[in-house]
Every structure is written in structure tokens, then in C-alpha cells.
C-alpha atoms as a PDB file:
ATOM      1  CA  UNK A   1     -55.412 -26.831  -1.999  1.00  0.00           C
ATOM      2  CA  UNK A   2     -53.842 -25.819  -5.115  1.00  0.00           C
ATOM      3  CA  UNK A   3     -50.980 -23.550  -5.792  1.00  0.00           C
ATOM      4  CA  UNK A   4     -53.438 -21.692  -8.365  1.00  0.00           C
ATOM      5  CA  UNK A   5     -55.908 -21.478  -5.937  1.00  0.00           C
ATOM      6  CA  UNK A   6     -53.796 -20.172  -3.235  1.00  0.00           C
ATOM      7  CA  UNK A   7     -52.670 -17.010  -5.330  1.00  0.00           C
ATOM      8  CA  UNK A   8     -56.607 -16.456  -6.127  1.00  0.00           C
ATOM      9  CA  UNK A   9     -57.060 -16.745  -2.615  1.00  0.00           C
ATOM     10  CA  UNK A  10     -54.117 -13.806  -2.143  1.00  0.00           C
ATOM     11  CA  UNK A  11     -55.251 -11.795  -4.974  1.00  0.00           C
ATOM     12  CA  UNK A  12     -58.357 -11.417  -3.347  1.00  0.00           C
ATOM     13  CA  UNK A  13     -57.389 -10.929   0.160  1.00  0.00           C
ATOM     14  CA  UNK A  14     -54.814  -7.826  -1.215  1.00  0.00           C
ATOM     15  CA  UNK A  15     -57.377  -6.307  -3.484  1.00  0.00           C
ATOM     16  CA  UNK A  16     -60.087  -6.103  -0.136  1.00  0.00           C
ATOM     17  CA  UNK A  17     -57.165  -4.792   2.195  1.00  0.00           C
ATOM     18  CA  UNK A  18     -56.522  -2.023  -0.370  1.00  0.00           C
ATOM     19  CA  UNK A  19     -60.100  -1.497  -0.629  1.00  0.00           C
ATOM     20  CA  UNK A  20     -60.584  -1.689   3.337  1.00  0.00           C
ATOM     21  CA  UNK A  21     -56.932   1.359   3.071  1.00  0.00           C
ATOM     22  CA  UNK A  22     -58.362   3.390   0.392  1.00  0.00           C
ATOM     23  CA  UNK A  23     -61.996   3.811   2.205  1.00  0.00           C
ATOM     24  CA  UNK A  24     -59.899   4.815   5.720  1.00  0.00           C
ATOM     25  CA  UNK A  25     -58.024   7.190   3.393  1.00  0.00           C
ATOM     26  CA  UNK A  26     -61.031   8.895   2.311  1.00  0.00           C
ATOM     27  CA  UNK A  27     -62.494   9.184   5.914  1.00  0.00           C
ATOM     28  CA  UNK A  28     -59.250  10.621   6.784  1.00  0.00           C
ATOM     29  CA  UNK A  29     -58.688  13.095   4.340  1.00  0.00           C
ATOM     30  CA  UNK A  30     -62.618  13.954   4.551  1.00  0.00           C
ATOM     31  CA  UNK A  31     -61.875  14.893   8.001  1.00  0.00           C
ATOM     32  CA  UNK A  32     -58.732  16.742   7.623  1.00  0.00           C
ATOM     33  CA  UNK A  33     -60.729  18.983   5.375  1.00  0.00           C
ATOM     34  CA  UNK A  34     -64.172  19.859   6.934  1.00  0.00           C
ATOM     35  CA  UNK A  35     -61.962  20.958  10.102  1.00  0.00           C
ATOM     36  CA  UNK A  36     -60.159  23.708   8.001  1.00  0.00           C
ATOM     37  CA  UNK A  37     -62.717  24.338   5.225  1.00  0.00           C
ATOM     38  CA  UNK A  38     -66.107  23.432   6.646  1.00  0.00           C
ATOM     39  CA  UNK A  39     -69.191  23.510   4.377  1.00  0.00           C
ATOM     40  CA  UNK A  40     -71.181  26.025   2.311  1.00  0.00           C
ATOM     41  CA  UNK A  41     -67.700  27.899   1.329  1.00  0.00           C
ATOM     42  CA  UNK A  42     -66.063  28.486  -2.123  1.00  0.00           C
ATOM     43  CA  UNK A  43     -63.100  26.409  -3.228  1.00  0.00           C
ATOM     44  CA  UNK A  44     -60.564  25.856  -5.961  1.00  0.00           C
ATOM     45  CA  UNK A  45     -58.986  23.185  -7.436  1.00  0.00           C
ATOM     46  CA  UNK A  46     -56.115  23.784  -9.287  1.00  0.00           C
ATOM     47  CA  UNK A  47     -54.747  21.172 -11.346  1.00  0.00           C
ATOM     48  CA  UNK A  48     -58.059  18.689 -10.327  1.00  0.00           C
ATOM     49  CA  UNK A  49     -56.071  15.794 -12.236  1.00  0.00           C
ATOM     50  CA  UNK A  50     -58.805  12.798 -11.686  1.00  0.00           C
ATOM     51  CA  UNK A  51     -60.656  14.986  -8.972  1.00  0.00           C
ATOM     52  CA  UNK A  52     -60.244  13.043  -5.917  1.00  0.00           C
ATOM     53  CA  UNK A  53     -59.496  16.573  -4.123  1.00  0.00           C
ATOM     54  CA  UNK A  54     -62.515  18.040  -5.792  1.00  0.00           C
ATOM     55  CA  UNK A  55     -64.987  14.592  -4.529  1.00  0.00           C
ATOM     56  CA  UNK A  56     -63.587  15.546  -1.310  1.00  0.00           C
ATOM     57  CA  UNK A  57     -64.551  19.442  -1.359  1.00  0.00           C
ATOM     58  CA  UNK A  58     -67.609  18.830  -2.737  1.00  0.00           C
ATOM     59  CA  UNK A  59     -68.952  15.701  -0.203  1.00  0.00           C
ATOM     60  CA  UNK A  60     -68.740  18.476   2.234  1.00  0.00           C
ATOM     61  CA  UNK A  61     -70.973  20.625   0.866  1.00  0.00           C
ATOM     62  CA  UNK A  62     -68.874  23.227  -1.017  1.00  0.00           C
ATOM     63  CA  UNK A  63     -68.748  24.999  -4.498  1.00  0.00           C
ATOM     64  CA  UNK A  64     -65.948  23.553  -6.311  1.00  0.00           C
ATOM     65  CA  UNK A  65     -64.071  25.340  -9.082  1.00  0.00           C
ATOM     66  CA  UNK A  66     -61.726  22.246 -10.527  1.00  0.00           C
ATOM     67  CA  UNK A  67     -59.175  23.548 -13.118  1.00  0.00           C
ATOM     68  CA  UNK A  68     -57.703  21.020 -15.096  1.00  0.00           C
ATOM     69  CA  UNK A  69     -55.296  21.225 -18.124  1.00  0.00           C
ATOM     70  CA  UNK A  70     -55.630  18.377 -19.732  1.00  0.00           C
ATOM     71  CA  UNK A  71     -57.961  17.144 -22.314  1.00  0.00           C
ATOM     72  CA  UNK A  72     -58.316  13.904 -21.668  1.00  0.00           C
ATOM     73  CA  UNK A  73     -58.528  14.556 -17.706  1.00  0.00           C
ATOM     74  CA  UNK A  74     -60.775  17.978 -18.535  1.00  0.00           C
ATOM     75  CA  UNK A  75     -63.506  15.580 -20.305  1.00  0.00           C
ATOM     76  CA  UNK A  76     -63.346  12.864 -17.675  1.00  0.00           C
ATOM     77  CA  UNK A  77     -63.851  15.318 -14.431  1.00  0.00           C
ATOM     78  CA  UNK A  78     -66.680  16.607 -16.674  1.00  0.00           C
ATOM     79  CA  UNK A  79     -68.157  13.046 -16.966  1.00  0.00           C
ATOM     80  CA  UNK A  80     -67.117  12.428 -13.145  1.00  0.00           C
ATOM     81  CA  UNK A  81     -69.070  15.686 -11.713  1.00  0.00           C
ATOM     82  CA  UNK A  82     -71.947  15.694 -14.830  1.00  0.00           C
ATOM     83  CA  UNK A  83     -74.705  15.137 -12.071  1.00  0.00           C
ATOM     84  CA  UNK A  84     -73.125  18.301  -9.457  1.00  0.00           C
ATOM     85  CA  UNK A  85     -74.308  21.415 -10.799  1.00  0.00           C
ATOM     86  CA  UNK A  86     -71.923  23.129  -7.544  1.00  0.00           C
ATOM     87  CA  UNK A  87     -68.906  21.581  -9.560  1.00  0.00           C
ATOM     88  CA  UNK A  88     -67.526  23.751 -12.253  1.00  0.00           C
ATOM     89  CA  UNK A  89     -64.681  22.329 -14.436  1.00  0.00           C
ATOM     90  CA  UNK A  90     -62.589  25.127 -15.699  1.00  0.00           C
ATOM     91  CA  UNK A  91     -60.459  23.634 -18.776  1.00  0.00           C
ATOM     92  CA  UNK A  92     -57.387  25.958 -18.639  1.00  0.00           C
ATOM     93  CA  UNK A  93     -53.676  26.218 -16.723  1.00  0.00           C
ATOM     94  CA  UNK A  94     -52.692  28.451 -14.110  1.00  0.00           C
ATOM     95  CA  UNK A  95     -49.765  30.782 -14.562  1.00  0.00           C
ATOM     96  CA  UNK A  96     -48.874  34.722 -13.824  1.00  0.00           C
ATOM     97  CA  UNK A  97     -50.769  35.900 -16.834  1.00  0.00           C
ATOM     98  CA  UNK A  98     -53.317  34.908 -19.387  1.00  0.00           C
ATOM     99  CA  UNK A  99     -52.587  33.558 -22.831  1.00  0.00           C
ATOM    100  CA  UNK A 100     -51.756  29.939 -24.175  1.00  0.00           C
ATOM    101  CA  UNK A 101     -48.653  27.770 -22.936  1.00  0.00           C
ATOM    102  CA  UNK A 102     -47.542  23.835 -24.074  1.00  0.00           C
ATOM    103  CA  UNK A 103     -48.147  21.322 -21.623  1.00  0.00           C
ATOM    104  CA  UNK A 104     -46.015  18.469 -21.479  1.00  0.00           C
ATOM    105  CA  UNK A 105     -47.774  15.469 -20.844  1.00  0.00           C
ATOM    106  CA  UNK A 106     -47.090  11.719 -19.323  1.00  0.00           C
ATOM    107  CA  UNK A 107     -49.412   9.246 -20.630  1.00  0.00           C
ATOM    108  CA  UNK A 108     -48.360   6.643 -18.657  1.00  0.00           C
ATOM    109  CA  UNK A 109     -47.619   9.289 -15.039  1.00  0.00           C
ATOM    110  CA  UNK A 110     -50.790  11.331 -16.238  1.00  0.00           C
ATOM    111  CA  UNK A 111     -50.485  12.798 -12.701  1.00  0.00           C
ATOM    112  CA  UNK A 112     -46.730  14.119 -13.292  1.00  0.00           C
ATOM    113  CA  UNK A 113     -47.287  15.973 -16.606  1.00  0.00           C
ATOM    114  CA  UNK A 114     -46.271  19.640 -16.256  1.00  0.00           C
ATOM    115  CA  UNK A 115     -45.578  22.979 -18.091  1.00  0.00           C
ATOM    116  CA  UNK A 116     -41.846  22.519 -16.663  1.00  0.00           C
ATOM    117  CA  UNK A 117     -40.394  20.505 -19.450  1.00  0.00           C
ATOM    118  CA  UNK A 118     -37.526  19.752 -17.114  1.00  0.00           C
ATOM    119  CA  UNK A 119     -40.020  18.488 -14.006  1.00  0.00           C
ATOM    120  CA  UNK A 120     -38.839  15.119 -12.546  1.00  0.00           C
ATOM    121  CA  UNK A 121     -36.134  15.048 -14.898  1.00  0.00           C
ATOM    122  CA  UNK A 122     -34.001  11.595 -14.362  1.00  0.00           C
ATOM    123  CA  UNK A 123     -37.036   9.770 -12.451  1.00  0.00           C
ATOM    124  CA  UNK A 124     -39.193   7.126 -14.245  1.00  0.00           C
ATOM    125  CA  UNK A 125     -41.795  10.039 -14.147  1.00  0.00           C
ATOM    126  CA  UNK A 126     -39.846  12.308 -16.889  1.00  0.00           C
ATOM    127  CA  UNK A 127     -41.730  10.130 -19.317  1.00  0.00           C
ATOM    128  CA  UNK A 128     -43.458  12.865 -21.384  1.00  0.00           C
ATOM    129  CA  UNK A 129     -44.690  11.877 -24.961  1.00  0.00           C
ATOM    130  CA  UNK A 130     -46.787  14.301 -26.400  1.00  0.00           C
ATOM    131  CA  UNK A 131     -48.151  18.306 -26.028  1.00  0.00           C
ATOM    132  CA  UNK A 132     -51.000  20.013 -25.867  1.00  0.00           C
ATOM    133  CA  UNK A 133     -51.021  23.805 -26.209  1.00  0.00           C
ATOM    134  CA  UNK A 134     -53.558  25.069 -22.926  1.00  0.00           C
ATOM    135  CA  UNK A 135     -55.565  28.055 -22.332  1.00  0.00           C
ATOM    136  CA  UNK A 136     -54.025  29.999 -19.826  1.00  0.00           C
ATOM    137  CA  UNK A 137     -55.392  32.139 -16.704  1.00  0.00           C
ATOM    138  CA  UNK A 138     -54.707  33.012 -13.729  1.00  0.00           C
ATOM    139  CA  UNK A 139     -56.165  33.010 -10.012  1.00  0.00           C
ATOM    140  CA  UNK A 140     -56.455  36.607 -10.315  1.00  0.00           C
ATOM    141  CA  UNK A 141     -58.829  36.455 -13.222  1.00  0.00           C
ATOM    142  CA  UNK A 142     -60.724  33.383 -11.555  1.00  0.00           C
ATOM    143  CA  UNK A 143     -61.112  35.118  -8.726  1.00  0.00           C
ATOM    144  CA  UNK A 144     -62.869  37.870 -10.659  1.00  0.00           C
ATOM    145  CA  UNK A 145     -64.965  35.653 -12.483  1.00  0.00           C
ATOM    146  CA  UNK A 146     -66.122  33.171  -9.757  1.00  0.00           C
ATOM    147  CA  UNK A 147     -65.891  35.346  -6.227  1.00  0.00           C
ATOM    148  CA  UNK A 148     -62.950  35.128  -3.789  1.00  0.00           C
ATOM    149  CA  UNK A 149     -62.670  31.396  -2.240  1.00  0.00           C
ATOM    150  CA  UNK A 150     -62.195  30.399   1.494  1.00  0.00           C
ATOM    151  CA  UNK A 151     -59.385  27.774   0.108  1.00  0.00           C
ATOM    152  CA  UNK A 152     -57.346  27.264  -2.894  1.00  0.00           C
ATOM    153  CA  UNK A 153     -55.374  24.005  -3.430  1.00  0.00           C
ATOM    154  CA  UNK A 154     -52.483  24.490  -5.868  1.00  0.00           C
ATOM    155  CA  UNK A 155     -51.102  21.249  -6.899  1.00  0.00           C
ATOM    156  CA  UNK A 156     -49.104  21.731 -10.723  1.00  0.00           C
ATOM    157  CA  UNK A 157     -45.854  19.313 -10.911  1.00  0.00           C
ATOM    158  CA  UNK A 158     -43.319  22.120  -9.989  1.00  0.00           C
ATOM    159  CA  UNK A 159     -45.146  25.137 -11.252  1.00  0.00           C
ATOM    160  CA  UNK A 160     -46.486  26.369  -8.041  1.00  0.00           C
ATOM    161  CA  UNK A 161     -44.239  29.467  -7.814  1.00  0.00           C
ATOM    162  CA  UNK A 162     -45.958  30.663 -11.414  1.00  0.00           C
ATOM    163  CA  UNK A 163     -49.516  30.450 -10.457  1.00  0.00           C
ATOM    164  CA  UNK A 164     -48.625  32.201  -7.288  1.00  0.00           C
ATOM    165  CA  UNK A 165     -47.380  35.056  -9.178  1.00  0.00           C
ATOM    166  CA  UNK A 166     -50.544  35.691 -10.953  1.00  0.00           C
ATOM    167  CA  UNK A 167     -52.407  36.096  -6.943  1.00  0.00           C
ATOM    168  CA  UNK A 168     -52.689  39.600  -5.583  1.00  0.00           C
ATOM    169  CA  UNK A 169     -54.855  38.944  -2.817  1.00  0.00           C
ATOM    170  CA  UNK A 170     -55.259  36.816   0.441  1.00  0.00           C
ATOM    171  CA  UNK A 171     -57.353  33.614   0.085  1.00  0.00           C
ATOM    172  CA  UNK A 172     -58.262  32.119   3.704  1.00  0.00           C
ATOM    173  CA  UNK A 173     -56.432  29.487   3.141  1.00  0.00           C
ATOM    174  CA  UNK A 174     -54.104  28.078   0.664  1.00  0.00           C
ATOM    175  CA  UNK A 175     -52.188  25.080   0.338  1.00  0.00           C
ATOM    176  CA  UNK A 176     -49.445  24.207  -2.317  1.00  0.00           C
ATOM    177  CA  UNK A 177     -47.415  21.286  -3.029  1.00  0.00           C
ATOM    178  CA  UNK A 178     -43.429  21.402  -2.477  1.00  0.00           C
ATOM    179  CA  UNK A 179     -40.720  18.602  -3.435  1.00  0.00           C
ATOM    180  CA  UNK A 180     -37.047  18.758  -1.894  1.00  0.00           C
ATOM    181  CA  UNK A 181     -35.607  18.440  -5.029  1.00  0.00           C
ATOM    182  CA  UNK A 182     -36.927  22.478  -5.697  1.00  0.00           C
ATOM    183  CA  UNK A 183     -37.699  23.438  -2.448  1.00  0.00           C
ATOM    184  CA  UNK A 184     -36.231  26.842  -3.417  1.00  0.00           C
ATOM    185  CA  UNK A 185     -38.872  27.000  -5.423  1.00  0.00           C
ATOM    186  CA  UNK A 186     -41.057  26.741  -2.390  1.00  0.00           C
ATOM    187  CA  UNK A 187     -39.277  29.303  -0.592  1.00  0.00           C
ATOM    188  CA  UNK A 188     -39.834  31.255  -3.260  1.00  0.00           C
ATOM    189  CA  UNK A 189     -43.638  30.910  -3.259  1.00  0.00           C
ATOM    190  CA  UNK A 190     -43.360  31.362   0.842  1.00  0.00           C
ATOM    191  CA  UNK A 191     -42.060  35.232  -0.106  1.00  0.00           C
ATOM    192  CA  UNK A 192     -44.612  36.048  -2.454  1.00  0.00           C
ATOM    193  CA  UNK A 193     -47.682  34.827   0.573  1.00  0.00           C
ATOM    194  CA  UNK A 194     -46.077  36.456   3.005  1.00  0.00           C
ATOM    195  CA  UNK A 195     -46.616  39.514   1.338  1.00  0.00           C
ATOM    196  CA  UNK A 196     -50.026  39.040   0.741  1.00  0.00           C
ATOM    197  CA  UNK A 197     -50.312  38.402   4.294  1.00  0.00           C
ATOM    198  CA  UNK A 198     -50.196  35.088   5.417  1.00  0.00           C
ATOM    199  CA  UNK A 199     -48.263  34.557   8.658  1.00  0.00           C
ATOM    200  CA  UNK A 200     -48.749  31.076  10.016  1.00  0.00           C
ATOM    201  CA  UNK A 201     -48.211  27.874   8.239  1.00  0.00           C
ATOM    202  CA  UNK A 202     -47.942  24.293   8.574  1.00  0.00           C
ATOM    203  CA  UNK A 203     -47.449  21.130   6.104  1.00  0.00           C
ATOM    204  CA  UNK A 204     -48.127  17.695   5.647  1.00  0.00           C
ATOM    205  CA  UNK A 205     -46.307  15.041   4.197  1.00  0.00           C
ATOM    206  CA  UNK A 206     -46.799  12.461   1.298  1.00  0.00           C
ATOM    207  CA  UNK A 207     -50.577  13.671   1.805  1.00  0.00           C
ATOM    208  CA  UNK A 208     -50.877  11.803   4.639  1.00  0.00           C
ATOM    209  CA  UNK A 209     -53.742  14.905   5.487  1.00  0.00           C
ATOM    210  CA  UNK A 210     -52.641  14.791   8.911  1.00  0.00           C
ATOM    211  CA  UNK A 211     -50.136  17.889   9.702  1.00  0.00           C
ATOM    212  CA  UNK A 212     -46.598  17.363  10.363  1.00  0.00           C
ATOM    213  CA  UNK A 213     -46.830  20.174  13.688  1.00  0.00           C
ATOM    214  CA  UNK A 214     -48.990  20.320  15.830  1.00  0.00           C
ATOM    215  CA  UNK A 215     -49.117  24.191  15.688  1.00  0.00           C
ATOM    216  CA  UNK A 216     -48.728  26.627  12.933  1.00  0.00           C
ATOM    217  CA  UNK A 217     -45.887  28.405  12.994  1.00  0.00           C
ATOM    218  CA  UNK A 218     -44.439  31.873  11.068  1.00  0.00           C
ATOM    219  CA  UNK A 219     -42.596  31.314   7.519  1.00  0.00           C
ATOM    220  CA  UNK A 220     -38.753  30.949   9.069  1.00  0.00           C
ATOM    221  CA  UNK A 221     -39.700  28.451  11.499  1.00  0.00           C
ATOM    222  CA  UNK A 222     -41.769  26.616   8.929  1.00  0.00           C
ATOM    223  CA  UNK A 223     -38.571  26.007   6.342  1.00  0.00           C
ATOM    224  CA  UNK A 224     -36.582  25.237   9.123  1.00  0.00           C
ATOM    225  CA  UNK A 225     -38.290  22.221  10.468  1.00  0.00           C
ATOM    226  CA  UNK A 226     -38.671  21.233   6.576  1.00  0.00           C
ATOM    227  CA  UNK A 227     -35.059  21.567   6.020  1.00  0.00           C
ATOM    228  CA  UNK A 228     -34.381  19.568   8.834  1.00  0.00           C
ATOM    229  CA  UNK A 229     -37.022  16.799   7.808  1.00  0.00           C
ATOM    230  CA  UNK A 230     -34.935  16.729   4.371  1.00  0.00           C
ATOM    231  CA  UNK A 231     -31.836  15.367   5.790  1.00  0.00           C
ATOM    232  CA  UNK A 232     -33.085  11.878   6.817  1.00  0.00           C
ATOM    233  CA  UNK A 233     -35.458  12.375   3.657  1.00  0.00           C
ATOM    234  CA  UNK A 234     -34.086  13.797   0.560  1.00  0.00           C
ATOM    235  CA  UNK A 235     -37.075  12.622  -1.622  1.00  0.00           C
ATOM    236  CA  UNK A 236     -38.756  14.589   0.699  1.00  0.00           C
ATOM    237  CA  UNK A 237     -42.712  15.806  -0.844  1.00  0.00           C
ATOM    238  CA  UNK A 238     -46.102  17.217   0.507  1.00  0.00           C
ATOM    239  CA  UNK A 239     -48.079  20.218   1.070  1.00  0.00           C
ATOM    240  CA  UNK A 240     -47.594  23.337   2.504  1.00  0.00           C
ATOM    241  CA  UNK A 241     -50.702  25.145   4.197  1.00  0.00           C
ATOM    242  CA  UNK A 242     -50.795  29.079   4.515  1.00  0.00           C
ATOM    243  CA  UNK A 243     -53.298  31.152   6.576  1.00  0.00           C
END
């Protein structure tokens, strides 16, 4: 058997086990989901990207409000969710108050593109290469357009702590996404919830949609175990969950 024919052979046998991992993935994060959300409830989606998040809400039988700032993302999430009338695309950022701000966006990291001109500065993902100027709201004013939701994921390359700001009521839950390198940030964003109301919180990492504690625990207990986690892992990243 041919050299040639043995990479085929390879290429093929990688492409099915990433197939085989990306399916398990799914199940798993499916899972994670229905036990906290459940069906027949009202969720957002902010910053949908290529709505894998928003498949995921919807499969289990929920209303979906996906809220995407990019044009190019915007119009395929449209395309994506054309046949799921319980799937609204909102085209619009997320901040603490309406208006119009400049996104910076990564072509090649479309995932990474942020209103933080500075986000992942020094990483191959600090890549940006062109603007758009967005259509700005807040989760206030979705809220009072759309009805309150029983979950709101936040997930906005480093902006969290703005769209936060522009909240001035408990949702059920709500998760948002925290990297070491600005975890102040996060603690930040931990303030403002906790005066809203939430008391007990938990995280996962690297959305491996599995949580890192087996309990939820109050906000001081919560940072601390993350703080410790950071030592051994300063590229620490995941979600934080808030009830």
C-alpha cells in the first residue's frame, strides 16, 4: 500500500473521529442545557455568532431570541433558522444604552471580533481588519420588547461587564463568559448580579458544559476557587452561571 494511499486512509479516519467528537459534543451540551433550561421557556442569545448555542436552545423546544452584530453572521443565522418561526434574529449589539457603536471585526477569528478594540491584544486573535458601525440596545429594552426570559447567555469577546450594565432585573438564569486575562472584569459583572439578586453560582470551563463544582456556591467562594484554578492555568476561559 502506497504512501498516498495511507494519508487518504488517515485523512479519512481523522475527519470520522472528529465527526464521531463533535456529535458526543452536541449530546453533551444538549444535556447540560435541558437540565437547567428545560423546554417551552424564553431564551436569549447574545452574541449568537454561527448559532450553535441558539440550535441548541431551540432543539429543546424553546423561543430563541439570537442577537448577533455582525452582518455577515446576522444574514447567515437568518438563512440557518429561515424554516423556525420560534427563532428571532435580532441584528444589533448589546451595551448599557441604546444608540450605534463600531465593531471591530476578525475576518479570519470571526468568533473573536469585539467592540473592545484592545480585546485579545498580542494573541493571533487581535487580527481585526475592518468595522462596521452596529445598532445598539440593550437587555433592558429586549426585555421590554420580547417578555422577560428564563435564561440569557452573554457571550461578547470581553464586553460582558457593558451589557450587564444595561440589566435592571433578575433573569432565572444567566451565564456569561470570563477570560483570566480580565477577570476583573468578571468580578466586576459578579457586583452588578449580585445586586440584582443572584446568590449562587457556578462555572464551566473551555465549554466543556459540564460544571467545574459540583454545587453552587455564593459570589466570594465562586472567585476564589477561580482564582485558584488560574494559577496552574493562566489562559484560564469559560462561563460563569448565575441564579
Amino acid at each position: 500500500m502506497t504512501k498516498k494511499i495511507l494519508k487518504l486512509i488517515y485523512r479519512k479516519s481523522r475527519n470520522i473521529l472528529d465527526q464521531i467528537k463533535q456529535i458526543i459534543q452536541r449530546r453533551k451540551a444538549e444535556s447540560f442545557y435541558k437540565k437547567m433550561i428545560g423546554s417551552n421557556k424564553l431564551v436569549f442569545d447574545i452574541g449568537a455568532n454561527i448559532g450553535e448555542k441558539t440550535r441548541i436552545f431551540n432543539k429543546l423546544r424553546n423561543k430563541v431570541v439570537a442577537v448577533e452584530p455582525q452582518n455577515d453572521l446576522c444574514q447567515n443565522l437568518k438563512k440557518r433558522f429561515a424554516e423556525k418561526p420560534e427563532v428571532i434574529i435580532e441584528h444589533a449589539g448589546v451595551s448599557n444604552q441604546e444608540g450605534e457603536l463600531i465593531l471591530n471585526i476578525s475576518s479570519k477569528y470571526h468568533g473573536f471580533s469585539s467592540f473592545d478594540e484592545h480585546w485579545q491584544e498580542g494573541t493571533k486573535y487581535h487580527c481585526f481588519d475592518r468595522q462596521e458601525k452596529v445598532r445598539i440596545t440593550t437587555l433592558d429594552k429586549l426585555i421590554e420588547k420580547y417578555g422577560l426570559p428564563y435564561f440569557c447567555k452573554i457571550d461578547v469577546e470581553g464586553y460582558e461587564l457593558e451589557v450587564l450594565k444595561g440589566l435592571s432585573r433578575k433573569i432565572p438564569y444567566i451565564s456569561f463568559e470570563f477570560h483570566s486575562e480580565n477577570f476583573n472584569l468578571a468580578e466586576k459583572s459578579l457586583d452588578i448580579l449580585k445586586t440584582l439578586g443572584y446568590k449562587r453560582f457556578n462555572y464551566e470551563i473551555n465549554e466543556r458544559t459540564e460544571f467545574a463544582m459540583k454545587q453552587w456556591v455564593g459570589k466570594t467562594e465562586l472567585v476564589e476557587k477561580i482564582k485558584s484554578a488560574m494559577i496552574t492555568n493562566t489562559s484560564l476561559w469559560g462561563d460563569i452561571f448565575c441564579r
